[in-house]
Structures are given as C-alpha cells and as structure tokens.
Protein backbone atom coordinates (compact mmCIF):
# COMPACT_ATOMS: atom_id res chain seq x y z
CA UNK A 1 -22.84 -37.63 2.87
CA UNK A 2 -19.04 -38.26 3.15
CA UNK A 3 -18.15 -41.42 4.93
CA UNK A 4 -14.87 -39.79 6.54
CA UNK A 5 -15.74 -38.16 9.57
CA UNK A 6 -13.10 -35.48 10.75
CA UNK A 7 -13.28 -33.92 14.27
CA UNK A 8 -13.51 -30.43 14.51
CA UNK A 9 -10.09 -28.69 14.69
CA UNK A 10 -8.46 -32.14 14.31
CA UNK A 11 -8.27 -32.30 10.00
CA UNK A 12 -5.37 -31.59 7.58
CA UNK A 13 -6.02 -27.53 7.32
CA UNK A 14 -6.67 -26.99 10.91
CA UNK A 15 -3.81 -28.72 12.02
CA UNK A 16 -1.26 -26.96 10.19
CA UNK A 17 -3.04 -23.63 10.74
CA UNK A 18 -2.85 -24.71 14.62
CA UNK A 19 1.06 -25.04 14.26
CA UNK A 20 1.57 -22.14 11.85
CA UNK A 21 0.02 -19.85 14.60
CA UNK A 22 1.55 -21.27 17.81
CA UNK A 23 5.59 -20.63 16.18
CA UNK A 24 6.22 -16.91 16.83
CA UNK A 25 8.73 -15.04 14.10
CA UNK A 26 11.89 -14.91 16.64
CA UNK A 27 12.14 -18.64 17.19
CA UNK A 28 13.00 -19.41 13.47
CA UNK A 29 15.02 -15.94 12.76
CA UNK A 30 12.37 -13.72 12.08
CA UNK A 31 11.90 -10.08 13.05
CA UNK A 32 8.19 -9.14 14.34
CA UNK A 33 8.66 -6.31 12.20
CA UNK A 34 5.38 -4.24 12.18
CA UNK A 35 3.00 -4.80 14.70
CA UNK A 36 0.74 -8.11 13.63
CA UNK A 37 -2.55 -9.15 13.90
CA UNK A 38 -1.81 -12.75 13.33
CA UNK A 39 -0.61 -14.99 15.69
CA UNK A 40 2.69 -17.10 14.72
CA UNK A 41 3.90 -16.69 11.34
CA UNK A 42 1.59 -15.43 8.48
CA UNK A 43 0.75 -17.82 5.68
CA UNK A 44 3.60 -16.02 3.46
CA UNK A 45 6.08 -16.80 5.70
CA UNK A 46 5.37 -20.42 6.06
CA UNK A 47 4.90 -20.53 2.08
CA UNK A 48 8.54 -19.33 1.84
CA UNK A 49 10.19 -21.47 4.74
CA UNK A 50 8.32 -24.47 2.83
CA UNK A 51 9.20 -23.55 -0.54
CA UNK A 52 5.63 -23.49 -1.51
CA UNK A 53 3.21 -20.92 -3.19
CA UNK A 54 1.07 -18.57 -0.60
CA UNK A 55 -1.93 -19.74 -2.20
CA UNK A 56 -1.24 -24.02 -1.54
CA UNK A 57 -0.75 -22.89 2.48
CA UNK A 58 -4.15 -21.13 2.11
CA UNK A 59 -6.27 -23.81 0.44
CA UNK A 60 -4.55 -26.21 3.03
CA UNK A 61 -5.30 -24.23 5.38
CA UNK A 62 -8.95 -24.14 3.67
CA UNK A 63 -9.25 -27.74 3.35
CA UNK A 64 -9.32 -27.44 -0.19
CA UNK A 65 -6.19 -28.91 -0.92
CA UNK A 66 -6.49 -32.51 0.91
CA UNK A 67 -3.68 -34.76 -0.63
CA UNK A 68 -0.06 -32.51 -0.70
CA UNK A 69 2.87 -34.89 -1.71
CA UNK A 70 5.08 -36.54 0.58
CA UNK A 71 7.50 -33.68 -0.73
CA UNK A 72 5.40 -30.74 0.74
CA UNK A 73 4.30 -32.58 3.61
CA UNK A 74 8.12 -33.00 4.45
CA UNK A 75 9.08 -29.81 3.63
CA UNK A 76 5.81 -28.17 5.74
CA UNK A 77 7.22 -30.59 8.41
CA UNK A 78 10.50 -28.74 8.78
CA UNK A 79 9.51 -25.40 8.35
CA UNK A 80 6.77 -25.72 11.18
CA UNK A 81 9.49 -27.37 12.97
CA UNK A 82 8.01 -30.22 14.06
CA UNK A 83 9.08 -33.13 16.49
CA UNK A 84 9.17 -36.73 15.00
CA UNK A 85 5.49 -37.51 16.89
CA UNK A 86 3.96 -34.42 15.01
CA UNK A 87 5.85 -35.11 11.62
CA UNK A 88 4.47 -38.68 11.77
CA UNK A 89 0.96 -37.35 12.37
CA UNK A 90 1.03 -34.64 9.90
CA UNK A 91 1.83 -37.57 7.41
CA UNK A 92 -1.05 -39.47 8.16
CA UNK A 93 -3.76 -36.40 8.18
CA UNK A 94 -2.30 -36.04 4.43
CA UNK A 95 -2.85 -40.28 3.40
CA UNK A 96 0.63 -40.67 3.70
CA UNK A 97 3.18 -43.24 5.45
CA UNK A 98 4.75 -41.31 7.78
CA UNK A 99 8.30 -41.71 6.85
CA UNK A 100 11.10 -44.22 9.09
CA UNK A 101 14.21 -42.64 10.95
CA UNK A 102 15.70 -46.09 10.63
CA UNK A 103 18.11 -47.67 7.68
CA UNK A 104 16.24 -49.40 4.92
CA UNK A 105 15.77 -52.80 7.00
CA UNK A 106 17.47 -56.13 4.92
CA UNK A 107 16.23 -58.33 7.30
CA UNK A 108 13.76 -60.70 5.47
CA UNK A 109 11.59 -61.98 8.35
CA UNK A 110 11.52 -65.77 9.16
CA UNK A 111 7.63 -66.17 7.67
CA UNK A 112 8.86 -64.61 4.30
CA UNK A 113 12.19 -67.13 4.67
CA UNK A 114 10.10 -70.00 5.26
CA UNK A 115 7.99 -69.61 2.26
CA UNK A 116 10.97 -68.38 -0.06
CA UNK A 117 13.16 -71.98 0.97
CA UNK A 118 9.60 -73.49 -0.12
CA UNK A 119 10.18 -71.85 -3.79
CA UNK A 120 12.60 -74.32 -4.82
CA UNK A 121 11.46 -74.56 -8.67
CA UNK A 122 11.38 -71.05 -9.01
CA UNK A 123 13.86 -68.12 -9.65
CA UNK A 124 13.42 -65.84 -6.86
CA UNK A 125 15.02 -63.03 -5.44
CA UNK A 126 14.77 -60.95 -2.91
CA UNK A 127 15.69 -56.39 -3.10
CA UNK A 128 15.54 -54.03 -0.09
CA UNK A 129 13.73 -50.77 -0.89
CA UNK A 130 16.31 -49.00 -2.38
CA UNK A 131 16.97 -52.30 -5.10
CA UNK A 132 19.73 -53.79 -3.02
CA UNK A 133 19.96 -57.21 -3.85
CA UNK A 134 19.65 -59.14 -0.04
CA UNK A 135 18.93 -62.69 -1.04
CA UNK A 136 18.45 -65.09 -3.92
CA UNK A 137 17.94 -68.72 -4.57
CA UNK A 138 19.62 -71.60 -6.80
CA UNK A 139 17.58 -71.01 -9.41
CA UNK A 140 18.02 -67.00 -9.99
CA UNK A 141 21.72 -68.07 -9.77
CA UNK A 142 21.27 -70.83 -12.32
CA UNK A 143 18.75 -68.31 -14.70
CA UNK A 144 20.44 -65.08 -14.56
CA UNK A 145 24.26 -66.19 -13.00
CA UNK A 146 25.23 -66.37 -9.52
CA UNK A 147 25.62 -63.14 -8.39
CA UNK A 148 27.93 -63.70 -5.42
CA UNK A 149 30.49 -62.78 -8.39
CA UNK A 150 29.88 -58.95 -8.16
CA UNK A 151 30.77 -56.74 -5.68
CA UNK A 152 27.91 -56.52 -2.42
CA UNK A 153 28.15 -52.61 -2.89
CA UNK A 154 27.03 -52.97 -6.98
CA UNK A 155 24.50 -55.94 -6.85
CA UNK A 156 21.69 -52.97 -6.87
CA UNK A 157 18.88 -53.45 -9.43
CA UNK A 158 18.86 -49.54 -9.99
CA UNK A 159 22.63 -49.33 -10.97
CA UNK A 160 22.22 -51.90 -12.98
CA UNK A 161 19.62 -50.39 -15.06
CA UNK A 162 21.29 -47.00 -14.98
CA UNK A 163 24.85 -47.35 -15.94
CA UNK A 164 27.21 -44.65 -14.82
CA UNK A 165 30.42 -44.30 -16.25
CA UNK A 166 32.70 -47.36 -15.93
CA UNK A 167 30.22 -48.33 -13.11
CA UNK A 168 30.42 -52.44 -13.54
CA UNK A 169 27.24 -52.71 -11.49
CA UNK A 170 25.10 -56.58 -11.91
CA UNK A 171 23.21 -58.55 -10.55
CA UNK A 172 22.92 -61.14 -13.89
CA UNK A 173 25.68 -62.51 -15.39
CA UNK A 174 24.87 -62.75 -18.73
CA UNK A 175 22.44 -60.48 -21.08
CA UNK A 176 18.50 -59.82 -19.87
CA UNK A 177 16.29 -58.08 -22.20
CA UNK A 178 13.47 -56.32 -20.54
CA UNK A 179 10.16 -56.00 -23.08
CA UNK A 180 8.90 -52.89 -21.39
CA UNK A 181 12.29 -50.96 -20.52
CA UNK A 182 10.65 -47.25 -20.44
CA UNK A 183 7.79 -48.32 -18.03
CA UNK A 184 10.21 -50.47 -16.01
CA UNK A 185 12.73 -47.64 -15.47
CA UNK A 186 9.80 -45.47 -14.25
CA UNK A 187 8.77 -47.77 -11.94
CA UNK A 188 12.02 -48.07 -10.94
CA UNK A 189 12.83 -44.43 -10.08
CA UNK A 190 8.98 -44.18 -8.32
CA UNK A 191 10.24 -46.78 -6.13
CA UNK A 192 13.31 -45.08 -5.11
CA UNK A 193 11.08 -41.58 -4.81
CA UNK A 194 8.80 -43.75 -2.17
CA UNK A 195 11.53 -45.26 -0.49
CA UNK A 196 13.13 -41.88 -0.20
CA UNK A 197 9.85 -40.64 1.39
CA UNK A 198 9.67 -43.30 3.61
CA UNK A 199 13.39 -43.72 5.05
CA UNK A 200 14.95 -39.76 4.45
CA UNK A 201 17.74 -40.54 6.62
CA UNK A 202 18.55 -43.57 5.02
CA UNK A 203 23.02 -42.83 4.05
CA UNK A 204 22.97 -45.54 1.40
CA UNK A 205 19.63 -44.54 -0.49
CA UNK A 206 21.06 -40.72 -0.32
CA UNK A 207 24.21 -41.69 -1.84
CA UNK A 208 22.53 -44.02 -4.56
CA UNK A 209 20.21 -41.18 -5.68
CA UNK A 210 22.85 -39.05 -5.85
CA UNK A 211 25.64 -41.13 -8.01
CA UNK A 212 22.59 -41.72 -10.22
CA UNK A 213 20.94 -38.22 -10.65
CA UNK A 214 24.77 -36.84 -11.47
CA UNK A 215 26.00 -39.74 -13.34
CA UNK A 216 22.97 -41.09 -15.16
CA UNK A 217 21.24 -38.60 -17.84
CA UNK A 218 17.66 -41.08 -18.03
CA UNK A 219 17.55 -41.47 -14.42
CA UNK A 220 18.08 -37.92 -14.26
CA UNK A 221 15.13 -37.01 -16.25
CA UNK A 222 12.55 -39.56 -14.38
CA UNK A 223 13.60 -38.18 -11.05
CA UNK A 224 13.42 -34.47 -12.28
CA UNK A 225 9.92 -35.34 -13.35
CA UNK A 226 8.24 -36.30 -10.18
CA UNK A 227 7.03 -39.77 -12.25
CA UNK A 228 5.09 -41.85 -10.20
CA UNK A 229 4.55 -45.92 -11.83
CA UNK A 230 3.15 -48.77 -10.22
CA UNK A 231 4.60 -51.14 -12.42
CA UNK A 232 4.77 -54.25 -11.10
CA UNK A 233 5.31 -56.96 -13.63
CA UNK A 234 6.70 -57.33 -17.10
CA UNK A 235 8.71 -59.83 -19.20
CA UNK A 236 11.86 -60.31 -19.89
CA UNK A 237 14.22 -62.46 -22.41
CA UNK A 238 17.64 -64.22 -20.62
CA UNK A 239 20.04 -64.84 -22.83
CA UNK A 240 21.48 -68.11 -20.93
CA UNK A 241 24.79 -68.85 -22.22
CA UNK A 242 23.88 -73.16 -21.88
CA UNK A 243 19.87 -73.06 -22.73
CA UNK A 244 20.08 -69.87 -24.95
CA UNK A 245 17.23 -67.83 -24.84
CA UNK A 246 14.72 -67.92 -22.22
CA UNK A 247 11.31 -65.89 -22.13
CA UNK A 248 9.80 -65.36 -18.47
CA UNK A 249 7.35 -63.48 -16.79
CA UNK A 250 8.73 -60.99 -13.94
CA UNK A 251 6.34 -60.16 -11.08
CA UNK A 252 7.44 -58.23 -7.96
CA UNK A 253 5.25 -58.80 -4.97
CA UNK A 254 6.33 -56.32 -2.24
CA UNK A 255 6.44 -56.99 2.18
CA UNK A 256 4.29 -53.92 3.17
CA UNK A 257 5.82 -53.92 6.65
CA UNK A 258 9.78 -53.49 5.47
CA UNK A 259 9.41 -52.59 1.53
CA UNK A 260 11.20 -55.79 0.38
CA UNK A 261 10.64 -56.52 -3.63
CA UNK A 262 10.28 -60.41 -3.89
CA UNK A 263 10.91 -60.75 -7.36
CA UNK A 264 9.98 -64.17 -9.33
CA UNK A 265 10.64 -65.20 -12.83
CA UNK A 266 8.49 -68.12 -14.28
CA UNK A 267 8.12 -69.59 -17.81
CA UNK A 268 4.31 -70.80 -19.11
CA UNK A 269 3.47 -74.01 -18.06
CA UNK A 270 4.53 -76.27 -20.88
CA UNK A 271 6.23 -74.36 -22.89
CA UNK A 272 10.11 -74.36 -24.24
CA UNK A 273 11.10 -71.32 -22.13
CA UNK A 274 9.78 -73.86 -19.09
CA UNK A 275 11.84 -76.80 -20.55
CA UNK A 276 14.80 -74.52 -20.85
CA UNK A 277 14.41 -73.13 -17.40
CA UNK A 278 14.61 -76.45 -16.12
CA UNK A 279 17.32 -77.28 -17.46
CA UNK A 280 19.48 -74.62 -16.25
CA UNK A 281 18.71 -75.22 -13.03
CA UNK A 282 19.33 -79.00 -13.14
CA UNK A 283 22.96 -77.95 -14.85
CA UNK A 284 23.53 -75.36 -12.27
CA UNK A 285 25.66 -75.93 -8.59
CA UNK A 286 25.20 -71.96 -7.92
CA UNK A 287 24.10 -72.16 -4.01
CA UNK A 288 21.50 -69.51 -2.95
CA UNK A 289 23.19 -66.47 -1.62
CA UNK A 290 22.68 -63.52 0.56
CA UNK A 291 24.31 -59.93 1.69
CA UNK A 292 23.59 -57.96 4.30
CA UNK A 293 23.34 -54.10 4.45
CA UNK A 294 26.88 -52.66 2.81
C-alpha cells in the first residue's frame, strides 16, 4: 500500500486537468472553431501553448507521469495561466520548490554570521545562489588572495570558471587547481539551472546565464544538456605565491532557506598542506570582506 495518500480530485493529473478545462479557447487567442465536446482547451492545445508532446499532458493528466521538471511545470504554469498562489501549488503537487518572485537574497542571516566569525582558523567563504561572492574571511583572503581587489560585478565563482573573452573575472588571486574540474563545472551549471528555477525573475542570474551560454562554449554545452550534479565537495591545489603549493579539501554546505554556498577549505590534520595553511594566514593582514547585491 502506498504511504502517500492523495485526495480525490486534489493530485498532480487532476489538478491540471481541472485548470486545462476551466480556460475557454477565446481567453488565450483561440477560435472555438468546430463545435467541442470538451470543456476548456483540449489536451493538444495545452501541449502546444506548453511546448510539450500531446502524449506528456495525457499521462499527466493520467497520473502516470508524476515528477515533470521544474521546466515543464513552469512552462504548464504559463500556458494555463496561472496566478502566483496556483503556480506555487502546482510546484509542490510535482515535488518541486515552488520558485521566488524575489532577487537572489545576499543577506547571510545573523545565526549563519555568528557561527562564520566563530571560523577563525578556517578559509571560508560565503556565494549567493547564482555564485556571487557575498562574504569571506581572513583566511580565504590570506589562502586564495583578498578578493576586495576585483571588481564586485566579476567576483562570481561561475565566471570565474567559465572565462569569456577578455572577461578578467576572480575571486583568487593567484592559481587554484581543481582535481575534479569536469564534475565541478557540472555541478556548477546544475546550480545555476536550480537557482534559475527557483528565482526566474531574478535580472542578475538572467544576465549571468546569458553572457555565459553566448560567450562560453563548455558552459554552453552543460546548460544545453539539462545536466543535473550534486557535487558538493572536491579538492583543490593553491598555488600560494609565499607557502607554494597547498592541497585542501573543498566542501560546500548550502542555507536551505536562502540558497547560500558556505564554502570551506581545510588541510588534513597534521599534515604540510596544514603547516602551510597556517602560515599564510599568520603572514596575511587581508581583513574579511563583503559585497552586497551589484
């Protein structure tokens, strides 16, 4: 027996079949043509106002297609012309977060502050959703170089790992080696497909995607092909100009309420890469840093 229990006329199919048959043809621009049997629009012409096949609308409709992408569910959203309430809801009935009209928040709330200024050993730093560097501490200054040196518009993580053109993007100073690049740039471009899910109104995470998808040939590719990572660690090698090289672990630990990435480098316990990472921070007067939304 299935532990979800769905109300009658309340589920994923019935629900859009419910809204499909209560939006009659003149209201979106469509003639009544022949005399109809069904009420609202038929299946086809939802399928084509969606951008969908006839057959996905009917196994929706059937409840045999239970998990549609935040892309379909969007795109059923509009073409059923739904209000925000209903768009929200439909999102849920699908397992989905129902996406935020606001900007991508960089606000780092006072609990996550308080345990960040707490972190004092460590090389932390703090993205918004879209990889928009938002805050760091002394020692991701001291590790990677203070970057309060770039631009607040190019200190994104994304731009940084997808170059365009003369694009001077950074948010290090000096050389980082990542040990896993291909999985890390998916994970990087699934982030940006979630985020985009999440906040579609969102001017600054539109005009990222965009300067990357035209500019960018690998991002290109990744966003092109839907990937979907949940990367979320790896290793990297710093090439500090004072210590020289320095191997550390990178693990991202992400605020469900806003989407912030808190990302933290470490070095083993005991090891040179610790010793070196010490030192650079004991050699280093960078001062933690923040930016607010560009």
């Amino acid at each position: 027996m299935d532990d979800m229990v769905t109300l009658e006329g309340a589920g994923l199919g019935a629900t859009i079949r419910a809204w499909r048959e209560r939006l009659s043809p003149s209201t979106v621009g469509l003639s009544s043509g022949r005399p109809r049997r069904a009420v609202g629009l038929r299946r086809e012409e939802l399928a084509e106002r969606a951008g969908v096949s006839v057959d996905y609308v009917v196994r929706l409709e059937q409840g045999r297609a239970t998990a549609p992408s935040a892309q379909v569910v969007a795109s059923l959203a509009r073409a059923l012309g739904l209000s925000a309430a209903e768009r929200d809801h439909l999102h849920r009935l699908a397992g989905l977060v129902a996406p935020d009209d606001t900007p991508i928040p960089d606000r780092i709330p006072p609990g996550v502050h308080r345990v960040l200024n707490r972190l004092g050993d460590v090389a932390v730093a703090v993205f918004a959703a879209d990889w928009q560097l938002i805050w760091w501490n002394h020692g991701w200054a001291a590790l990677v170089g203070d970057p309060s040196t770039s631009p607040p518009e190019l200190r994104n993580f994304a731009r940084e790992r997808f170059p365009v053109g003369s694009d001077q993007a950074r948010i290090a100073s000096w050389p980082v080696h990542v040990h896993n690049s291909e999985e890390s740039d998916r994970a990087i471009v699934s982030d940006l497909r979630r985020a985009s899910g999440r906040h579609p109104h969102d001017t600054r995470l539109a005009e990222l995607i965009r300067v990357l998808t035209e500019g960018s040939p690998t991002f290109a590719r990744l966003w092109a092909s839907g990937t979907v990572a949940a990367h979320r660690e790896d290793r990297k090698t710093i090439e500090h100009p004072g210590v020289g090289l320095v191997e550390v672990d990178c693990d991202v630990l992400t605020d469900g309420d806003s989407d912030l990435k808190i990302v933290v480098l470490t070095a083993a316990p005991g090891s040179v890469d610790e010793a070196r990472l010490k030192l650079a921070m004991a050699s280093s007067e960078a001062p933690d840093g923040r930016v607010g939304r560009s």
